[in-house]
Protein backbone atom coordinates (compact mmCIF):
# COMPACT_ATOMS: atom_id res chain seq x y z
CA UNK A 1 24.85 -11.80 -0.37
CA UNK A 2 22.93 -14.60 -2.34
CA UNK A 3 24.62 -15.92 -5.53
CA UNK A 4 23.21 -15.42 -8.80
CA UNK A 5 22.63 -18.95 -8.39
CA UNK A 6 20.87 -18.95 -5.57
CA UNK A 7 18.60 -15.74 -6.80
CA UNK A 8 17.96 -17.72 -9.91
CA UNK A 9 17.02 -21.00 -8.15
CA UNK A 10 14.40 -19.05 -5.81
CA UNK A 11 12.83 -17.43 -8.78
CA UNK A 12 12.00 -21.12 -10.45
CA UNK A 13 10.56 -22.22 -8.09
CA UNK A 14 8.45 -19.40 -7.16
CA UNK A 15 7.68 -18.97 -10.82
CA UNK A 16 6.69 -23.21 -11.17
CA UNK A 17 3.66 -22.33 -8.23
CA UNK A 18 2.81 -19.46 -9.87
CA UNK A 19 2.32 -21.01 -13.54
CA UNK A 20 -0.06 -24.25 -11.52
CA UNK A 21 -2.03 -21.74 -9.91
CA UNK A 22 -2.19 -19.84 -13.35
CA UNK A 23 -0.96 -16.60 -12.57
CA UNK A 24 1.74 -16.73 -15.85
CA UNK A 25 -1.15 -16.93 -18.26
CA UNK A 26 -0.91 -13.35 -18.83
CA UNK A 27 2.63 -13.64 -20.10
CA UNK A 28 2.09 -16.38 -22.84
CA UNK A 29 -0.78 -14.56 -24.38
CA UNK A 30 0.86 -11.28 -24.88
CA UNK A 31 1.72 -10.54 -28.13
CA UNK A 32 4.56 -8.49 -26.91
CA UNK A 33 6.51 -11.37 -24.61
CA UNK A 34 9.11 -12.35 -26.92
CA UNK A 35 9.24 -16.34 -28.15
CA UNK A 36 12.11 -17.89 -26.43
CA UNK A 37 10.58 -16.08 -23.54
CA UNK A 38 7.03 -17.73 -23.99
CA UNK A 39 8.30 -20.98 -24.61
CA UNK A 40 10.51 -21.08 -21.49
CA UNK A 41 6.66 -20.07 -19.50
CA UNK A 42 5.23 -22.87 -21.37
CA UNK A 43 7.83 -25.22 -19.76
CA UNK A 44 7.22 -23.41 -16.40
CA UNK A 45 3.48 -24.95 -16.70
CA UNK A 46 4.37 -27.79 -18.72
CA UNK A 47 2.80 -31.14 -16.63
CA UNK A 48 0.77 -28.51 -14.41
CA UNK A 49 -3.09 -28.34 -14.18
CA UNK A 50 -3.96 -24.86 -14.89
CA UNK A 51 -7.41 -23.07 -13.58
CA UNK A 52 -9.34 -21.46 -16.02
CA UNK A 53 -9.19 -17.99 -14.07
CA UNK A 54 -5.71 -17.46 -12.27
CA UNK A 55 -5.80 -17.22 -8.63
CA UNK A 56 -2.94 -14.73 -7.92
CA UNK A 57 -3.90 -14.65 -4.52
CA UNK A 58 -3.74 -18.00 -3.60
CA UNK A 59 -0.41 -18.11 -6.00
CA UNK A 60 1.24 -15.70 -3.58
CA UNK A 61 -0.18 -16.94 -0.45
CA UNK A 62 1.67 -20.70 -2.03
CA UNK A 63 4.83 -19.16 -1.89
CA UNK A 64 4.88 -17.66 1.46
CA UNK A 65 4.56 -14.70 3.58
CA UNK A 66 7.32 -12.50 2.02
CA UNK A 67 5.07 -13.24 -1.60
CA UNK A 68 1.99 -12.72 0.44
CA UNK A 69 3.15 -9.04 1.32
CA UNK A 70 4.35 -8.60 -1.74
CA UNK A 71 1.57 -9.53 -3.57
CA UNK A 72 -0.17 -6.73 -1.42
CA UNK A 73 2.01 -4.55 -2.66
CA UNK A 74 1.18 -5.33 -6.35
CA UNK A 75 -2.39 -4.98 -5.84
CA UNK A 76 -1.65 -1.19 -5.58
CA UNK A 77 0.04 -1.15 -9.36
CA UNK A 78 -2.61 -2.26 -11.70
CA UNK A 79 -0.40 -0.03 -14.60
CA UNK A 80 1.66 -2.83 -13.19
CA UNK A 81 -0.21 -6.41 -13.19
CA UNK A 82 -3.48 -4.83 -14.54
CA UNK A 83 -6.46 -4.23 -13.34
CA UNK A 84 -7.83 -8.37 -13.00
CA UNK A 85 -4.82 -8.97 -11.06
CA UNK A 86 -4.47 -6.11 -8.95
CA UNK A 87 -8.47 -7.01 -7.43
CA UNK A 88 -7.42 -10.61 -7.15
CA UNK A 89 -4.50 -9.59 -5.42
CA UNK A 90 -6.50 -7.60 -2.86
CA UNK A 91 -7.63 -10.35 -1.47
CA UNK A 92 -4.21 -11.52 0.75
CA UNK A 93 -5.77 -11.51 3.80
CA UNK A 94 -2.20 -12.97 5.38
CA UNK A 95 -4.44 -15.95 6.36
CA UNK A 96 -1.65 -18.51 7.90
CA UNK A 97 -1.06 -21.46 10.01
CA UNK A 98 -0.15 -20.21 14.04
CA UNK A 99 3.01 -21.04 14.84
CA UNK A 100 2.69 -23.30 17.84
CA UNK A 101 2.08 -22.02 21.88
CA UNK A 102 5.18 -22.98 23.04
CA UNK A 103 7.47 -21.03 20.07
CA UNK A 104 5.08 -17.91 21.40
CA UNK A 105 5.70 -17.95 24.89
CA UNK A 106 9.50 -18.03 24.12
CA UNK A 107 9.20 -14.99 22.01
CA UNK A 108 7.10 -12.96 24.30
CA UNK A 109 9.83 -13.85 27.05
CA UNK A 110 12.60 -13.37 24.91
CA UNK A 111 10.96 -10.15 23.59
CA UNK A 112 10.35 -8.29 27.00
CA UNK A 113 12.48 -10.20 29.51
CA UNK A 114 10.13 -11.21 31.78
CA UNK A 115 7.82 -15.08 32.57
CA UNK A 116 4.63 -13.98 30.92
CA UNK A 117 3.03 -14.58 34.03
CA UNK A 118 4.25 -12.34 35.19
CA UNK A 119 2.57 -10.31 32.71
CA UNK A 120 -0.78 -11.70 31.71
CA UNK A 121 -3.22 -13.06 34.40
CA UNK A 122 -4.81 -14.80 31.48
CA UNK A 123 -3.43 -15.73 28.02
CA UNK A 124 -5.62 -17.35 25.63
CA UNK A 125 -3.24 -20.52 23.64
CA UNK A 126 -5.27 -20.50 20.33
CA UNK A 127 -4.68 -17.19 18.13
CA UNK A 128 -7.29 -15.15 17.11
CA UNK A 129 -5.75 -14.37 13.79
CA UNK A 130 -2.25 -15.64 12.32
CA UNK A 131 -0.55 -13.26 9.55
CA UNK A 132 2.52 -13.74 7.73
CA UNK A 133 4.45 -11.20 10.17
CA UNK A 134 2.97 -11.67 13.27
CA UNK A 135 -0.18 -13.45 15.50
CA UNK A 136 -2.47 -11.89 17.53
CA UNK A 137 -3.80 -13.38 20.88
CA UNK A 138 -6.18 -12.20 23.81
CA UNK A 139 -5.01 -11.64 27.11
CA UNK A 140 -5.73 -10.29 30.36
CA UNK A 141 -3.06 -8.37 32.28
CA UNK A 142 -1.96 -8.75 36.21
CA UNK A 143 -4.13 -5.56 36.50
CA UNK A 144 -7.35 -6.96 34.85
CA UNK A 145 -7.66 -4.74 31.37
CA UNK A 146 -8.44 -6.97 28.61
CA UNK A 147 -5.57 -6.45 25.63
CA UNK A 148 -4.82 -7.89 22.34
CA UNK A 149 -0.92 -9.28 21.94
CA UNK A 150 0.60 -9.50 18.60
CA UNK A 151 3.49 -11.39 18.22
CA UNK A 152 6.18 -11.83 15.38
CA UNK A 153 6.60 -15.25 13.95
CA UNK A 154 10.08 -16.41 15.12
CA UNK A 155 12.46 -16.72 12.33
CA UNK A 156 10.40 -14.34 9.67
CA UNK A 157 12.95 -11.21 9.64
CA UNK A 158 15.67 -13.54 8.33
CA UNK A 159 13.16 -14.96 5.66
CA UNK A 160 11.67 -11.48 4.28
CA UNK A 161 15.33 -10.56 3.62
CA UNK A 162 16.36 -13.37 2.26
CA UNK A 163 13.73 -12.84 0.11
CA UNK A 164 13.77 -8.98 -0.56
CA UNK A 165 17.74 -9.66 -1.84
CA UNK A 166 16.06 -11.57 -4.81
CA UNK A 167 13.13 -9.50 -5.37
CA UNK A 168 15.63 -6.38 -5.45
CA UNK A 169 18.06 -8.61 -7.82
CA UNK A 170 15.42 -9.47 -10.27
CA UNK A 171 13.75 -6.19 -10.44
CA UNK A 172 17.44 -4.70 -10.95
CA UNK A 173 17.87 -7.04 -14.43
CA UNK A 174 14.32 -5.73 -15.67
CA UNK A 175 15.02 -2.29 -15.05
CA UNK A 176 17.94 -3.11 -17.33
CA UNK A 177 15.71 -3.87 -19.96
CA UNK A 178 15.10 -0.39 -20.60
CA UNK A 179 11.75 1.34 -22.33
CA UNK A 180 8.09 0.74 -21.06
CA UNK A 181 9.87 -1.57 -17.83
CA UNK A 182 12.22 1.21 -16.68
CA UNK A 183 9.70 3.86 -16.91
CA UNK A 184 7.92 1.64 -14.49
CA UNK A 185 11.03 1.78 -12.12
CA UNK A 186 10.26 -1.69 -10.49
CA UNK A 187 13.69 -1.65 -7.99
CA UNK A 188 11.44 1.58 -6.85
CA UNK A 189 8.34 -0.58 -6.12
CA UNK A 190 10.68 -3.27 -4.55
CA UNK A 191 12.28 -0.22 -3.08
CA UNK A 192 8.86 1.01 -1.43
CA UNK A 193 7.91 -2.90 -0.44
CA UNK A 194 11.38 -2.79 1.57
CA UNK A 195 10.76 -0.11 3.39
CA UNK A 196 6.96 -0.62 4.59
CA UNK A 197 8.26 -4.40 5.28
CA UNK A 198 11.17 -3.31 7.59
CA UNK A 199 8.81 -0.84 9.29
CA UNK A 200 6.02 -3.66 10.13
CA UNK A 201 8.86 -5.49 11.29
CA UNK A 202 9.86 -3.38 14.43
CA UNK A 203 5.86 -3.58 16.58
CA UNK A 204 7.64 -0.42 18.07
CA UNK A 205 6.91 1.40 14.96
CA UNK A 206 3.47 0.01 14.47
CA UNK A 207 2.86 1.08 17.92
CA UNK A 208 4.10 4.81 17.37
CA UNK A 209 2.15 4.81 14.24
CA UNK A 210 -0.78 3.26 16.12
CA UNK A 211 -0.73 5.92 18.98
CA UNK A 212 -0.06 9.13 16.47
CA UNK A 213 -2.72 8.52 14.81
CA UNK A 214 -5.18 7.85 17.88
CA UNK A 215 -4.09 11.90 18.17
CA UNK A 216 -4.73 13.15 15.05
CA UNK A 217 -8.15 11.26 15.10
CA UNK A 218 -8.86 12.45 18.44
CA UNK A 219 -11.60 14.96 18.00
CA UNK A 220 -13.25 13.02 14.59
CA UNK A 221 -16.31 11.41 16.01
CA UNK A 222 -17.36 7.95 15.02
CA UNK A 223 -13.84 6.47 14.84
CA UNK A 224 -11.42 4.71 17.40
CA UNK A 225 -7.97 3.69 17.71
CA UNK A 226 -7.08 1.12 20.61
CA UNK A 227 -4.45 2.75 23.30
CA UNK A 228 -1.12 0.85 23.63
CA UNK A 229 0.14 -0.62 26.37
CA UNK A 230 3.67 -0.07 26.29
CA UNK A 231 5.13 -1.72 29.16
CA UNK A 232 4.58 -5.12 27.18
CA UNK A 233 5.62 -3.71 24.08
CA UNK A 234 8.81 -4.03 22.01
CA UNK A 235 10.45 -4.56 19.01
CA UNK A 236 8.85 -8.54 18.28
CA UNK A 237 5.35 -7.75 20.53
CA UNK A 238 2.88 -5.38 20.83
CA UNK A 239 0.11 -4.86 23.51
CA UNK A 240 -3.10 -2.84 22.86
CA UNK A 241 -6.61 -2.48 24.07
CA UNK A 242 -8.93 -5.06 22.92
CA UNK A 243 -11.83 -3.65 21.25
CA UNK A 244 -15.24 -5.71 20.96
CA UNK A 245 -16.89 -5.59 17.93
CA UNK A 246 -18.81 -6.74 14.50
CA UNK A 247 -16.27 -7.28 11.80
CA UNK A 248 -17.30 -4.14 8.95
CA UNK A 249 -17.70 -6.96 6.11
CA UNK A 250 -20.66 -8.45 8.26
CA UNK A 251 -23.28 -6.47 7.17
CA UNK A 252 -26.23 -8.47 8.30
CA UNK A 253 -24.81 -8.31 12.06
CA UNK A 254 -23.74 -4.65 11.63
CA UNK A 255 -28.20 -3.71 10.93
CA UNK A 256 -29.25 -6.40 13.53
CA UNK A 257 -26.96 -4.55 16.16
CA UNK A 258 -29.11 -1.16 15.41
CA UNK A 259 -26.25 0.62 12.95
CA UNK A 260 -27.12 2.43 9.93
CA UNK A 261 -24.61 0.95 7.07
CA UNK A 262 -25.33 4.02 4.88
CA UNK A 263 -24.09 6.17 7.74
CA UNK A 264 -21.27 3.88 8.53
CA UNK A 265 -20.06 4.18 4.77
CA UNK A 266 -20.15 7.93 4.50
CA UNK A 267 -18.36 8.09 7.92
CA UNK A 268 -15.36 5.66 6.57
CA UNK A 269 -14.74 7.64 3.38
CA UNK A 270 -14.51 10.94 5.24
CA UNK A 271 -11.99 9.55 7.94
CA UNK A 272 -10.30 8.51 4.98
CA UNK A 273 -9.92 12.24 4.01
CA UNK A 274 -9.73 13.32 6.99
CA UNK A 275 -6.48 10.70 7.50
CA UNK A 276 -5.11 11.47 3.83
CA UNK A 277 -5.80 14.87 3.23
CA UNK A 278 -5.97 17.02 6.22
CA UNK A 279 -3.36 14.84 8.51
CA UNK A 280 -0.98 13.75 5.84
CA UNK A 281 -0.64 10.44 7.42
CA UNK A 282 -3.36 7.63 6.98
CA UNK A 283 -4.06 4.07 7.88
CA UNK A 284 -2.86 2.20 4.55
CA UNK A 285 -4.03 -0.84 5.32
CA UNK A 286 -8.28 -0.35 5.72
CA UNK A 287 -8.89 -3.92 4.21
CA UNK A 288 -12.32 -5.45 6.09
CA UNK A 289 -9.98 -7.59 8.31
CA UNK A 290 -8.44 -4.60 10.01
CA UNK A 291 -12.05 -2.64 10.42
CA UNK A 292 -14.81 -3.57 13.44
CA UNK A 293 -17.93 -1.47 14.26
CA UNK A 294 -18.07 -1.15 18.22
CA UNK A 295 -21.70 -1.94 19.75
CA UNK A 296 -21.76 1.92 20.10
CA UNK A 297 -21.50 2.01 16.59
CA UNK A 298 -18.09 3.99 16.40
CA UNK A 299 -15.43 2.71 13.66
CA UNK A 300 -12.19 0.70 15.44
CA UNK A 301 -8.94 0.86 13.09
CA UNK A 302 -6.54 -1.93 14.17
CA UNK A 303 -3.25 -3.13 12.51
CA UNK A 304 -0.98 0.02 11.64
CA UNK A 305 1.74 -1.76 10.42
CA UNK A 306 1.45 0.20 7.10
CA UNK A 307 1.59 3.78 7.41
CA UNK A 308 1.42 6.27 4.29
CA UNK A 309 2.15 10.22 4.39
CA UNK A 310 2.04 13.24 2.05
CA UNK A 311 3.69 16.27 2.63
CA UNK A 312 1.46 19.12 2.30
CA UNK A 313 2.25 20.42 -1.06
CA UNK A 314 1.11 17.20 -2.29
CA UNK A 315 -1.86 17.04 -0.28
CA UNK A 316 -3.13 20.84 -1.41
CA UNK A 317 -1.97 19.02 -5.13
CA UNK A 318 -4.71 15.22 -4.35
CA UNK A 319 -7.11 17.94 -2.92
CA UNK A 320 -7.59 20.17 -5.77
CA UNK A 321 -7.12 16.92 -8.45
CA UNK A 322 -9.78 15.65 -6.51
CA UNK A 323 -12.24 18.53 -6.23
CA UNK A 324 -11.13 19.30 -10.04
CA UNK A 325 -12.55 15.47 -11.17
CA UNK A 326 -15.26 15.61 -9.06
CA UNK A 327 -16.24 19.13 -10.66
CA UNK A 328 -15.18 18.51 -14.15
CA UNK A 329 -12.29 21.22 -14.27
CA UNK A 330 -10.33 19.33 -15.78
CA UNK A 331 -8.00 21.73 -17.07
CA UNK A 332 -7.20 22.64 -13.64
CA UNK A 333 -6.13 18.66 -12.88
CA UNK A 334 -4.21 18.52 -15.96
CA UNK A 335 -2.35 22.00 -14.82
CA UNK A 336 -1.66 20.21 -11.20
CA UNK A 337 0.27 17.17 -12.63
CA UNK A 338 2.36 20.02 -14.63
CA UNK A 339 2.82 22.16 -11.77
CA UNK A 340 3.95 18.96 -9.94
CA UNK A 341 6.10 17.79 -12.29
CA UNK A 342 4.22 14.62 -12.66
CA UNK A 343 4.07 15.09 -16.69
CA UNK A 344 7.27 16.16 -18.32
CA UNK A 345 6.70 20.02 -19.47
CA UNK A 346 7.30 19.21 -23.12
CA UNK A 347 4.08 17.74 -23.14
CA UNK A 348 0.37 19.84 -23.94
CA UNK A 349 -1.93 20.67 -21.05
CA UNK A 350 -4.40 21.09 -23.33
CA UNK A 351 -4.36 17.74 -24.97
CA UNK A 352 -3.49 16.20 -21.05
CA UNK A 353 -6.93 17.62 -19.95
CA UNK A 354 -8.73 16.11 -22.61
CA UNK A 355 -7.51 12.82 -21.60
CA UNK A 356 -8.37 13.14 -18.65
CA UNK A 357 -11.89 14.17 -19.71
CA UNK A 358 -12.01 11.05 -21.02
CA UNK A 359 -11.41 9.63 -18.01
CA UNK A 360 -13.46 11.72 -15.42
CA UNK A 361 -16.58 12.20 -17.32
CA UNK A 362 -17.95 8.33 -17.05
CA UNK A 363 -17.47 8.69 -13.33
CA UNK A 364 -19.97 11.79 -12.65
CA UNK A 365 -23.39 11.37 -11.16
CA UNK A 366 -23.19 7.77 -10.88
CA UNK A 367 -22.98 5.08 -7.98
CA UNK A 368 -19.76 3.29 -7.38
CA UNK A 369 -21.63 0.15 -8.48
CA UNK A 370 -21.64 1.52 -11.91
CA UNK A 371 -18.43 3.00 -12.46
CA UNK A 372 -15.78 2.84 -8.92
CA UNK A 373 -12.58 4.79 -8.49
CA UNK A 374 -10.53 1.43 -9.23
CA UNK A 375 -12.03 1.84 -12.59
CA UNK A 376 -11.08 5.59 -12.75
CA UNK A 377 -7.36 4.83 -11.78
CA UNK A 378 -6.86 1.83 -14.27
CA UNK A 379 -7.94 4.66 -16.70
CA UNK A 380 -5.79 7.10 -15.89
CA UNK A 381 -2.89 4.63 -15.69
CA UNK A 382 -3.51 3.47 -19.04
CA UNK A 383 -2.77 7.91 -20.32
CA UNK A 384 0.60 7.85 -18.10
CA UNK A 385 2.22 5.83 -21.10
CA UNK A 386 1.17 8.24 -22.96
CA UNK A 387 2.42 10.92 -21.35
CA UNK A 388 5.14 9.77 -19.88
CA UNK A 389 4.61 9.90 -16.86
CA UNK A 390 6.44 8.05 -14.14
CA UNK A 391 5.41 5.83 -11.04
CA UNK A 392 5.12 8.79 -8.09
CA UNK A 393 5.91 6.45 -4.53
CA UNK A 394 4.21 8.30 -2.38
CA UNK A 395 1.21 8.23 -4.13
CA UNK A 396 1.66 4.46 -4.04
CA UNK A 397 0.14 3.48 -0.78
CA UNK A 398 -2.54 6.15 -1.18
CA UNK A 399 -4.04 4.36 -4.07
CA UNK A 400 -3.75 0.99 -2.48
CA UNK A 401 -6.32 2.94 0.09
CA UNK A 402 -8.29 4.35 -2.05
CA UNK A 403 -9.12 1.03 -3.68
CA UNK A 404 -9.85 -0.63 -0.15
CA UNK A 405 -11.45 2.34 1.23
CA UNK A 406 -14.03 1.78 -2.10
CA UNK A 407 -14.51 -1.95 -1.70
CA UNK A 408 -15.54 -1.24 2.01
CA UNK A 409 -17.53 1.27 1.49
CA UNK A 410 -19.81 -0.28 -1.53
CA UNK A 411 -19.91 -3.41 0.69
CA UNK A 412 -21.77 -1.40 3.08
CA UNK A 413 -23.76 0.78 0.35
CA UNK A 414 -24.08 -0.41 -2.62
CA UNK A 415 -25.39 3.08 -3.83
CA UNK A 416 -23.14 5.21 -2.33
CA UNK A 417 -21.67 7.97 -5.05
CA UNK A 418 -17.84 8.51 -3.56
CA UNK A 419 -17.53 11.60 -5.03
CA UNK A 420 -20.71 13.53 -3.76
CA UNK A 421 -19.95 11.91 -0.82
CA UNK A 422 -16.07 13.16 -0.43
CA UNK A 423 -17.17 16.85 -2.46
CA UNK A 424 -18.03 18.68 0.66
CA UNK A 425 -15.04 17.69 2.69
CA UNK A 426 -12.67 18.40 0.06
CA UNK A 427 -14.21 21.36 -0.96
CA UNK A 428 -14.36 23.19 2.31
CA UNK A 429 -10.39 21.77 3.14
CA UNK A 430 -9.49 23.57 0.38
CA UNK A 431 -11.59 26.48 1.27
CA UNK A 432 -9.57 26.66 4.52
CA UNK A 433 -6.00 25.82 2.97
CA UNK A 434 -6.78 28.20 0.18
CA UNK A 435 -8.65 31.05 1.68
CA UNK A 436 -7.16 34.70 2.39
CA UNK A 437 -6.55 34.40 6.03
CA UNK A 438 -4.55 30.76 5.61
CA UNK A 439 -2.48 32.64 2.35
CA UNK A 440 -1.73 35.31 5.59
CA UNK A 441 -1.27 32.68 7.95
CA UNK A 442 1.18 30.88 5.58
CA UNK A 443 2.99 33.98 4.66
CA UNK A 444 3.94 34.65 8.44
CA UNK A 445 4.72 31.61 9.12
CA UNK A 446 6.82 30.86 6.18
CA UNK A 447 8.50 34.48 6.35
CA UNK A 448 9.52 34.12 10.43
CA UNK A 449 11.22 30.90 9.27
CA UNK A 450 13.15 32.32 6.76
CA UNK A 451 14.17 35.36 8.67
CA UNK A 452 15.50 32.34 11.59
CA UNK A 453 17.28 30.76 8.70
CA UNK A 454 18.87 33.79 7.28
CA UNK A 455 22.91 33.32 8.22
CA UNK A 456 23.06 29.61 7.13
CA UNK A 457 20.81 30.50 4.10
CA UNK A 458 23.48 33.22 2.80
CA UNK A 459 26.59 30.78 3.50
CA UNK A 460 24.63 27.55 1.65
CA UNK A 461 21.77 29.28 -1.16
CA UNK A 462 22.31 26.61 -3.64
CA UNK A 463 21.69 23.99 -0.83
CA UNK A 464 19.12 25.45 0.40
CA UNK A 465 17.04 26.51 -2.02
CA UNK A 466 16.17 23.80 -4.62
CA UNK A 467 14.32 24.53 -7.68
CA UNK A 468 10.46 24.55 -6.24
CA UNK A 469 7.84 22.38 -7.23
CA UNK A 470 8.01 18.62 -8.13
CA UNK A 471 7.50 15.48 -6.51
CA UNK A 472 9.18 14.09 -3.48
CA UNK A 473 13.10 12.96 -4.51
CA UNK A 474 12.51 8.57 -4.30
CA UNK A 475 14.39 6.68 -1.99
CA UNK A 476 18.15 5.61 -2.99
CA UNK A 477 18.30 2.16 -4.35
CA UNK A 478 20.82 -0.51 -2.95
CA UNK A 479 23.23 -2.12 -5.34
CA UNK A 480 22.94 -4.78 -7.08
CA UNK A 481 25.49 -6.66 -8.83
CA UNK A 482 24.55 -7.63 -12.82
CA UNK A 483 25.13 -11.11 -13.78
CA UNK A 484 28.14 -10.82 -16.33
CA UNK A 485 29.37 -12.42 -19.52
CA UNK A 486 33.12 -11.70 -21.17
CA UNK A 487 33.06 -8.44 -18.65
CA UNK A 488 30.03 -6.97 -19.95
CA UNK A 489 26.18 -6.62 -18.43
CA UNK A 490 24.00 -9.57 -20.23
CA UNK A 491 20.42 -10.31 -20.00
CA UNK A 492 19.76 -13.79 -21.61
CA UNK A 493 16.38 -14.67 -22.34
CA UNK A 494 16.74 -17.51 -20.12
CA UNK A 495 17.13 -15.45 -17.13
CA UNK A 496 14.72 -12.83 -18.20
CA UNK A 497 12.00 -15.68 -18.50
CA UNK A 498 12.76 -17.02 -14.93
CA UNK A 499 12.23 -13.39 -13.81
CA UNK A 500 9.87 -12.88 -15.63
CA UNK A 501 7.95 -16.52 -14.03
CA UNK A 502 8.49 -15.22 -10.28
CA UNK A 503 6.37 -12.23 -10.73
CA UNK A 504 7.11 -11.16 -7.72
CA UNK A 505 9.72 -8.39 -8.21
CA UNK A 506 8.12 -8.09 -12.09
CA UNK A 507 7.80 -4.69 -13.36
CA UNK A 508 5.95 -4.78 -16.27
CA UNK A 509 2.35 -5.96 -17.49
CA UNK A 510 3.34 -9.65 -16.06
CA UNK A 511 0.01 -10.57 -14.52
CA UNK A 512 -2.51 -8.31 -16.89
């Protein structure tokens, strides 16, 4: 375990690249940052040319690919960075230097125990695309399919959690702070960043994910998943069909090749829902980078490294918040979040529908152009204060999507309306998960279960039967150890300011 030292140290120097790329303005101007702690920014910067618009991208991408991720991980909190930021941020593409041929055909070796000729016919030096986790190169195999071979950057498992430790440590001493940053809960989103990390870490898991959701997407048409190979897969690298295509952001190539953008836009938001809503368990990562139209003009997915689910309570809950903002029942959205537990009870669903009336109502009728769903969730992020509402994590990733799915989908039509376009898919999923014969259907179900549950239910009731409703319990939190003073917790304004600089593991309005 680092030193408080050592956590400290890190967080300087993150914070010094951060304040020359401009990304601490935001702290300095707010009238709420406390002096000392303004000052101490100031020196961050002091001697530093700083851009007239921060670049929190490029900011994160300076620091390396631990900050990279990260920094995509922000992008879905805009309560958290705000809403200039959180676009910005959208743009971490992972865009790296390749590690170098001979480092890649150790790890490939190392990874699955074999010469890789012995594997590959063909395998193509020069990467196609080099992320902060991993590389990706073309290949044909000793039986003549064509594949794609992602492989982990030796070395980077050690760095993330070196790195992780002093996100986790400096999000701990904000928490700390108490008020607006605890109701935040950033050791949650650090929490959360952990856990999508580790899992893009194991290409097992990616591969799993990959291939589940090839089945649930099986019978929608117009969208692909590339099969795995899994006899040159493992832990550090994954083998998968190549797929041929245009890249989704070229729009130009995608109408000279014969496809209909408009169609191709429609087609991406409903596979969305289809993913989010009906599945439980979507591609969180739908950036253009990761999307490629096939000359047959189908949709082809790639990268799965992160993965988001929803248990189906919560899904039935999106669905009808959804269809409710869409409609303009708004009283029905505002008695979701109660029913969820989402707003505390002791708050007015009367007053929380009018808010988000205020909220919904700018949104109807009009093309994304005008008003976009990233608007719509900076403005109901800016009512949680009010209503004390607190960060829900697995809503996290799903808002990240939503955001992408948006940008992707405007790229291709600038016109397109999102919510006429998503109304008739939400509306008749609902009609099915609400209707009389799935209420039947549910009953059954639910009552054979209980009935095969009976004798452990009678020896363990209190276990077994929680008080219903509410939002999923959040992952536990590792410890953290408090730097001390005389044998008491202390949080100097010198160490909340170099915290506060590495706006990495920040939990409050840092970047905004």
């Amino acid at each position: 375990m680092a030193s408080h030292a050592t956590h400290l140290w890190r967080l300087l120097k993150w914070g010094r690249t951060l304040a020359r790329h401009g990304a601490l303005m935001g702290i300095e101007r707010d009238p709420l940052t406390p002096p000392p702690v303004r000052r101490l920014v100031r020196l961050a910067r002091f001697g530093a040319r700083i851009p007239a618009q921060p670049r929190y991208a490029e900011a994160f991408q300076a620091i390396g690919p631990a900050a990279i991720k990260l920094g995509q991980t922000l992008a879905t909190r805009p309560d958290l960075v705000g809403e200039e930021a959180a676009h910005d941020l959208l743009r971490l593409q992972d865009a790296l230097p390749p590690v170098p041929f001979p480092a890649i055909r150790a790890q490939i070796q190392s990874a699955l125990g074999r010469p890789i000729e012995a594997l590959f016919a063909r395998f193509d030096e020069e990467p196609v695309g080099a992320a902060s986790i991993a590389q990706v190169h073309r290949a044909v195999t000793t039986d003549g399919r064509d594949v794609a071979v992602k492989v982990q950057r030796p070395g980077v498992a050690d760095q993330f959690a070196r790195d992780i430790q002093t996100y986790e440590w400096a999000a701990a001493h904000l928490e700390k702070l108490g008020g607006e940053v605890a109701r935040q809960r950033p050791r949650l989103v650090i929490a959360n960043f952990k856990r999508w990390t580790v899992r893009e870490l194991d290409l097992r898991r990616e591969a799993a994910s990959s291939s589940e959701l090839a089945e649930a997407m099986a019978a929608e048409p117009g969208y692909t998943v590339p099969a795995i190979d899994w006899d040159r897969t493992s832990g550090r690298v994954m083998t998968m069909e190549w797929v041929d295509g245009v890249k989704i952001s070229d729009r130009d190539a995608i109408i000279a090749a014969g496809h209909d953008p408009r169609v191709l836009a429609e087609r991406l938001v409903n596979t969305f829902l289809h993913q989010a809503i009906a599945e439980g368990f979507f591609h969180a990562d739908m950036h253009q980078g990761n999307l490629f139209v096939t000359p047959d003009g189908r949709i082809a997915a790639l990268d799965f490294g992160i993965m988001g689910r929803i248990d189906r309570r919560a899904r039935l809950w999106l669905a009808e918040i959804l269809y409710g903002l869409i409609t303009g029942n708004y009283r029905r959205v505002a008695e979701i979040h109660f029913e969820a537990q989402y707003v505390p009870a002791h708050h007015n669903v009367a007053e929380f529908a009018t808010a988000l009336r205020a909220v919904g109502e700018p949104m109807r009728g009009k093309p994304v152009r005008e008003l976009s769903v990233g608007q719509m969730l900076d403005g109901l992020f800016a009512i949680t204060r009010d209503f004390d509402m607190q960060t829900q994590p697995h809503l996290l990733l799903l808002q990240k999507t939503m955001v992408m799915v948006e940008g992707v989908a405007t790229m291709l039509d600038p016109d397109i309306n999102l919510w006429e376009t998503s109304a008739p898919y939400v509306k008749g999923w609902l009609r099915d998960e609400l209707g009389p014969e799935a209420k039947v259907a549910d009953a059954l179900i639910e009552n054979w279960r209980t009935l095969q549950r009976l004798p452990d239910l009678i020896r363990r009731i209190e276990d077994r039967y929680p008080a219903p409703g509410g939002a999923p319990a959040p992952p536990p939190l590792p410890e953290v150890k408090l730097m001390e003073w005389k044998g008491g917790w202390v949080l100097r304004y010198g160490a909340v300011a170099i915290v506060a600089a590495a706006a990495g593991a920040a939990a409050m309005q840092l970047l905004g």
